[in-house]
Protein backbone atom coordinates (compact mmCIF):
# COMPACT_ATOMS: atom_id res chain seq x y z
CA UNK A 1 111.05 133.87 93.27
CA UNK A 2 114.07 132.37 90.66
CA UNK A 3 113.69 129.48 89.14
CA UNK A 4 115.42 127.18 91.22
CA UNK A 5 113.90 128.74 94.36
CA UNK A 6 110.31 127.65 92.87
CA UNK A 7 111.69 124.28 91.71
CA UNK A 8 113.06 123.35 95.25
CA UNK A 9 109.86 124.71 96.85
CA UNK A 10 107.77 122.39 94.40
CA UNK A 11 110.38 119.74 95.12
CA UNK A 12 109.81 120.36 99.18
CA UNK A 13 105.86 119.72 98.33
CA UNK A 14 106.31 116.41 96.32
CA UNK A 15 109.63 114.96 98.46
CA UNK A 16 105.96 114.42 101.02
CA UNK A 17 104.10 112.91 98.76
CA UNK A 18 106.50 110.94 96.21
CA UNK A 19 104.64 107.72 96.37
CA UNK A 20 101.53 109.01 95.53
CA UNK A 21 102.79 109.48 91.89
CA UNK A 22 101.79 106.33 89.95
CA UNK A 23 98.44 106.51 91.23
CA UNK A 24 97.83 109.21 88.86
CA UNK A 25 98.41 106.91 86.13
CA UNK A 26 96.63 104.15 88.31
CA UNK A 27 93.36 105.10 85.02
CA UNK A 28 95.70 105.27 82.19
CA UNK A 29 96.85 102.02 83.32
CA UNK A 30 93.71 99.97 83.72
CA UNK A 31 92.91 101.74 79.87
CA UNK A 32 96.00 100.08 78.63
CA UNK A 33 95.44 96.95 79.83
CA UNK A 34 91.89 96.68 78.84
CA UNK A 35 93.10 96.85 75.20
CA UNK A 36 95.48 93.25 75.86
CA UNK A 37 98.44 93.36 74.53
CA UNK A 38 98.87 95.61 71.30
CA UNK A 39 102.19 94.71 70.69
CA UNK A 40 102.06 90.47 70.82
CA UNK A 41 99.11 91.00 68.42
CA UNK A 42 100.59 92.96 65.95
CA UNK A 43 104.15 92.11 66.09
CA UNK A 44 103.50 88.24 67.36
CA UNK A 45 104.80 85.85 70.46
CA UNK A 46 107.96 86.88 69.81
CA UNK A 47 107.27 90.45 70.20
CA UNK A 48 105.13 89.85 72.72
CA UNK A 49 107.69 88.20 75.13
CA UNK A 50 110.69 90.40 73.96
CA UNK A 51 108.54 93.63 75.87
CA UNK A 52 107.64 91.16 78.98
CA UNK A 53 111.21 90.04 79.42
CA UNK A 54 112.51 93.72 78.96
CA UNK A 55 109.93 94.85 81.37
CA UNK A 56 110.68 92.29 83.69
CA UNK A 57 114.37 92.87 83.76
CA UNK A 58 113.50 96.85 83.96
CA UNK A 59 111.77 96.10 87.23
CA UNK A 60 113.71 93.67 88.47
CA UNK A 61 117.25 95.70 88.42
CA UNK A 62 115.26 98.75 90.21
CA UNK A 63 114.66 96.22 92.90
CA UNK A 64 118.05 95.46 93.30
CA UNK A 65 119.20 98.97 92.74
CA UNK A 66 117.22 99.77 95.66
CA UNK A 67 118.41 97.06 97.32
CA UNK A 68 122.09 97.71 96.98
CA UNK A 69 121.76 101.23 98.75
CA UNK A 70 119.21 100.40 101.51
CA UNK A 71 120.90 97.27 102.79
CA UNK A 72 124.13 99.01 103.50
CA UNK A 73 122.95 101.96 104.66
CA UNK A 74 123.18 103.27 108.54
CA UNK A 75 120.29 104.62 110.67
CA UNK A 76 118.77 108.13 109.52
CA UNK A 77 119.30 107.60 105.39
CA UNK A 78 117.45 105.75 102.60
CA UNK A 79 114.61 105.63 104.28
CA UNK A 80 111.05 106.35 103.54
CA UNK A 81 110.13 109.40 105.65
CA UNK A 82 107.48 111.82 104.22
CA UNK A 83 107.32 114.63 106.76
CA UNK A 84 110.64 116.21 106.27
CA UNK A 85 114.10 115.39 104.88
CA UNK A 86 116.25 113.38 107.36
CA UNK A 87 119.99 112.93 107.35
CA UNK A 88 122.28 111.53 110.20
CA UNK A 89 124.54 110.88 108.03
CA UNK A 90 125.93 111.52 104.43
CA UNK A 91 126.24 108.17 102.42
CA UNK A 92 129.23 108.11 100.15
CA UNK A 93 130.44 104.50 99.12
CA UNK A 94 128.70 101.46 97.78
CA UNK A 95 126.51 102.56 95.10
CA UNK A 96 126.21 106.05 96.40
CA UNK A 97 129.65 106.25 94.52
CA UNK A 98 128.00 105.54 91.11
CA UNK A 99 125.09 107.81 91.61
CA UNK A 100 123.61 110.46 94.58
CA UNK A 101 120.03 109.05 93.90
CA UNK A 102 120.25 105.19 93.77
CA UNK A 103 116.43 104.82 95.22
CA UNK A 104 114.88 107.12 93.13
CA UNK A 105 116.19 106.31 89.85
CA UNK A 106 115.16 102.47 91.31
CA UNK A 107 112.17 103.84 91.52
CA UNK A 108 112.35 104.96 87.99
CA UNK A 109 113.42 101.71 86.44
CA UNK A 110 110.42 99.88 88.41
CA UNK A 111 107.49 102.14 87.30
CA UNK A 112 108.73 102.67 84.05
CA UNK A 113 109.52 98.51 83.58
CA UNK A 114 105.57 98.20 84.88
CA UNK A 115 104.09 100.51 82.61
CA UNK A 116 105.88 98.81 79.61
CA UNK A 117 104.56 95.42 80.79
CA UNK A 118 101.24 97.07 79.76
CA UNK A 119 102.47 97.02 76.46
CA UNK A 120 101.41 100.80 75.80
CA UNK A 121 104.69 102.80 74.58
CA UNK A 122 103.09 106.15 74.85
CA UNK A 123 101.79 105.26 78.65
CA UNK A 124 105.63 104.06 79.14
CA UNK A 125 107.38 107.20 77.51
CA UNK A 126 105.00 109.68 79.52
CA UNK A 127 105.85 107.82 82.25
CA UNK A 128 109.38 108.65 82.23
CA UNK A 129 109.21 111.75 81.27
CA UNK A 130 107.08 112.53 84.74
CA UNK A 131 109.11 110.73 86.49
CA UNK A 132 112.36 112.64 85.35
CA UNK A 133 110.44 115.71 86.12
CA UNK A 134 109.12 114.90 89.57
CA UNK A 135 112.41 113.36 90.93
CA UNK A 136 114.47 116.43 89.59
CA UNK A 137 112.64 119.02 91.71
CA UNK A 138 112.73 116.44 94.90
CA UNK A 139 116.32 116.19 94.06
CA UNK A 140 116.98 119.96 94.05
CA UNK A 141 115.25 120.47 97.29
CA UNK A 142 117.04 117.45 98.91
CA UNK A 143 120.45 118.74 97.86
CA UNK A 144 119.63 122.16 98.97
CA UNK A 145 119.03 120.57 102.57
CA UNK A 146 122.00 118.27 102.49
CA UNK A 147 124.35 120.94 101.59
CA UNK A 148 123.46 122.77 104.53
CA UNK A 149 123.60 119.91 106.82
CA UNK A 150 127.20 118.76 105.29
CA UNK A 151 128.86 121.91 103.56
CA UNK A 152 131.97 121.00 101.51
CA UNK A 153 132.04 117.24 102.50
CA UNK A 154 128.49 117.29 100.55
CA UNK A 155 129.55 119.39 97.34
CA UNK A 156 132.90 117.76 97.25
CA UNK A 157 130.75 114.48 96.51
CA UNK A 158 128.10 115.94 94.69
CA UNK A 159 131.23 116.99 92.14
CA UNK A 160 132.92 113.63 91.66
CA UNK A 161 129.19 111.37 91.32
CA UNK A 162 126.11 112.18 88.99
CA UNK A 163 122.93 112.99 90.39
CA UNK A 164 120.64 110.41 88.90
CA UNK A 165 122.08 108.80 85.59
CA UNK A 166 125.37 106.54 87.15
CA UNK A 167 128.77 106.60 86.45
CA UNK A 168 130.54 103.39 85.42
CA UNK A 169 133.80 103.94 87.47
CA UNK A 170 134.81 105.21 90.37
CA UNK A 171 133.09 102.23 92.71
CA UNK A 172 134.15 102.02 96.33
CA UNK A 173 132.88 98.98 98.65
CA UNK A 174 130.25 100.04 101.14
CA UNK A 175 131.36 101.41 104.60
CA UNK A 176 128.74 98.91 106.34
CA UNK A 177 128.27 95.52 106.09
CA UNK A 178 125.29 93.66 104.23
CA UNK A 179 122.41 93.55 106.50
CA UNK A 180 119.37 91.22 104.72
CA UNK A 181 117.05 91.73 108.14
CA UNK A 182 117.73 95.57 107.22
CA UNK A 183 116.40 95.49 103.88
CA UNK A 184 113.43 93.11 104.49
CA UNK A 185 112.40 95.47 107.44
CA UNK A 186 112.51 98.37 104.35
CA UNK A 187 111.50 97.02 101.55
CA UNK A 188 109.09 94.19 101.85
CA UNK A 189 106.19 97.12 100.93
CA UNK A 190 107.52 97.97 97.81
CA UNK A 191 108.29 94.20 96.70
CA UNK A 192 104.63 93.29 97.65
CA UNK A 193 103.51 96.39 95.69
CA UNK A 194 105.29 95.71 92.78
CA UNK A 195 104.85 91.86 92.69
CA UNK A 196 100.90 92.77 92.77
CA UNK A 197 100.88 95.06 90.15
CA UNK A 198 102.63 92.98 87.65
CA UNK A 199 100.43 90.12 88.63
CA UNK A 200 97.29 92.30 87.72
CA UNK A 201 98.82 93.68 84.53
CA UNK A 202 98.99 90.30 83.48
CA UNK A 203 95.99 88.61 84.66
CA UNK A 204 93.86 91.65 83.46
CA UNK A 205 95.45 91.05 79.62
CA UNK A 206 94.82 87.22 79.89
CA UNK A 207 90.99 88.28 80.95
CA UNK A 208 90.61 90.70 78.32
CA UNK A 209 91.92 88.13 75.58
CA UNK A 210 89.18 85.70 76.80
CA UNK A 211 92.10 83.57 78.26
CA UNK A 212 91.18 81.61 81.96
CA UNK A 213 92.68 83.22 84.79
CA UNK A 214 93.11 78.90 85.90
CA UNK A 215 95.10 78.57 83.17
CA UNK A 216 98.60 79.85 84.80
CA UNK A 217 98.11 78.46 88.43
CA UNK A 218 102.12 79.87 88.96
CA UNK A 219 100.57 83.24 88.56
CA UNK A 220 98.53 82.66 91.55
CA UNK A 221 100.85 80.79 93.52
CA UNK A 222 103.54 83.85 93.30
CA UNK A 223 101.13 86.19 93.86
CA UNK A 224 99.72 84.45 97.06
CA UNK A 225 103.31 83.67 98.22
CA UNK A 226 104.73 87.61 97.76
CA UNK A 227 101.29 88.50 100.14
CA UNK A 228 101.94 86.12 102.85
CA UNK A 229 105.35 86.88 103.00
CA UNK A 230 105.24 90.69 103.08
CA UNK A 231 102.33 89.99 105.52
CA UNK A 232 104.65 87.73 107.84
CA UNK A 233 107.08 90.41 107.46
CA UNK A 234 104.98 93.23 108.72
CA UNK A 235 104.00 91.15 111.52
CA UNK A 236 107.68 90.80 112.60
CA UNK A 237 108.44 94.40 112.30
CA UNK A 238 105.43 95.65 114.19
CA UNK A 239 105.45 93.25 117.31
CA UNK A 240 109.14 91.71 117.63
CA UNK A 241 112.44 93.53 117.11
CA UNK A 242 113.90 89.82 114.76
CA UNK A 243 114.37 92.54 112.16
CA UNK A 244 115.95 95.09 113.98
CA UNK A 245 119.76 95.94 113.99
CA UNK A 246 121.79 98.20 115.99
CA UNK A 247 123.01 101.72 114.20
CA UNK A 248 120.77 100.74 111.03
């Protein structure tokens, strides 16, 4: 088998499970933040808050990177199906002109932005670096699939806009309008998931530097607020159609 062959095939495997990836650091993760945070003690507040603000920014802009692509987008694309790849249609303006991959390097910018909140550089580097890996076989076997679904009007694309890392020019305004009960209906997992796993990266540092987990009520408060809304949410999606639009 070539290279590429194997590298789509492994890419076919992992497209299925792609969430499933940060759990395997889920142990490295709770290590790091059993040690605090190495940084704000060695470098000071300053320090400290420089990483958390960074982090938070990291995550934050994957968010709306993810955002900008799934609340445009028709029926049959940026979605989160697992059993096979699905494509109704071939997503060329908005930010699919900056970059092909707009969710996954979101994706990217929010796992990597969470792992530096841990304050754990070598966690954060080896982070990306399996992350660049994984997405680059799910991106050859995606592009093997779309280029047979679209022919030229795919490669003629694929040509003028990066695959991951985006371009700076060349935007064009997306071909559908801005649909908000679109990308709650999407999203609202992966804001709850992320929301959650910042709040326990925190809280578990504050615990391990003898700190009170009373002390920061606003901690709490967010995190209680991002649960009952994601939960109202799913309740919407499963038993009314309020977030449901025609063609997306």
């Amino acid at each position: 088998m070539l290279t590429r062959e194997r590298m789509e095939s492994q890419g076919d495997f992992l497209f299925r499970w792609r969430g499933l990836l940060p759990l395997v650091f889920l142990p490295w993760l709770a290590l790091a933040v059993s040690r605090g945070e190495p940084i704000e003690l060695a470098w000071g507040d300053f320090a400290g808050d420089a990483v958390a603000t960074l982090a938070a920014l990291c995550v934050l802009a994957g968010i709306a990177l993810r955002a900008a692509a799934v609340a445009f987008a028709p029926r049959g694309t940026s979605g989160r199906n697992t059993r096979g790849q699905i494509a109704e249609s071939l997503t060329t303006t908005g930010v699919y002109t900056l970059t092909r991959n707009p969710l996954y390097l979101g994706n990217c910018m929010i796992y990597v932005g969470l792992a530096l909140l841990s304050q754990d550089l070598v966690l954060t580097a080896v982070m990306a670096l399996a992350l660049a890996l994984y997405y680059e076989r799910i991106i050859l076997a995606e592009e093997r699939f779309l280029e047979a679904e679209f022919g030229a009007r795919y490669t003629e694309w694929a040509a003028r806009v990066p695959a991951f890392l985006p371009r700076l020019t060349g935007w064009r305004r997306p071909a559908h309008r801005f649909s908000l009960r679109t990308l709650m209906r999407r999203e609202y997992p992966g804001w709850l998931a992320a929301a959650l796993f910042a709040t326990a990266i925190h809280l578990g540092q504050d615990l391990v530097e003898g700190e009170a987990l009373g002390d920061d009520p606003a901690e709490w408060i967010l995190a209680a607020l991002a649960i009952a809304g994601c939960l109202v949410l799913d309740q919407l999606k499963k038993r009314t159609r309020v977030l449901n639009v025609a063609g997306r």
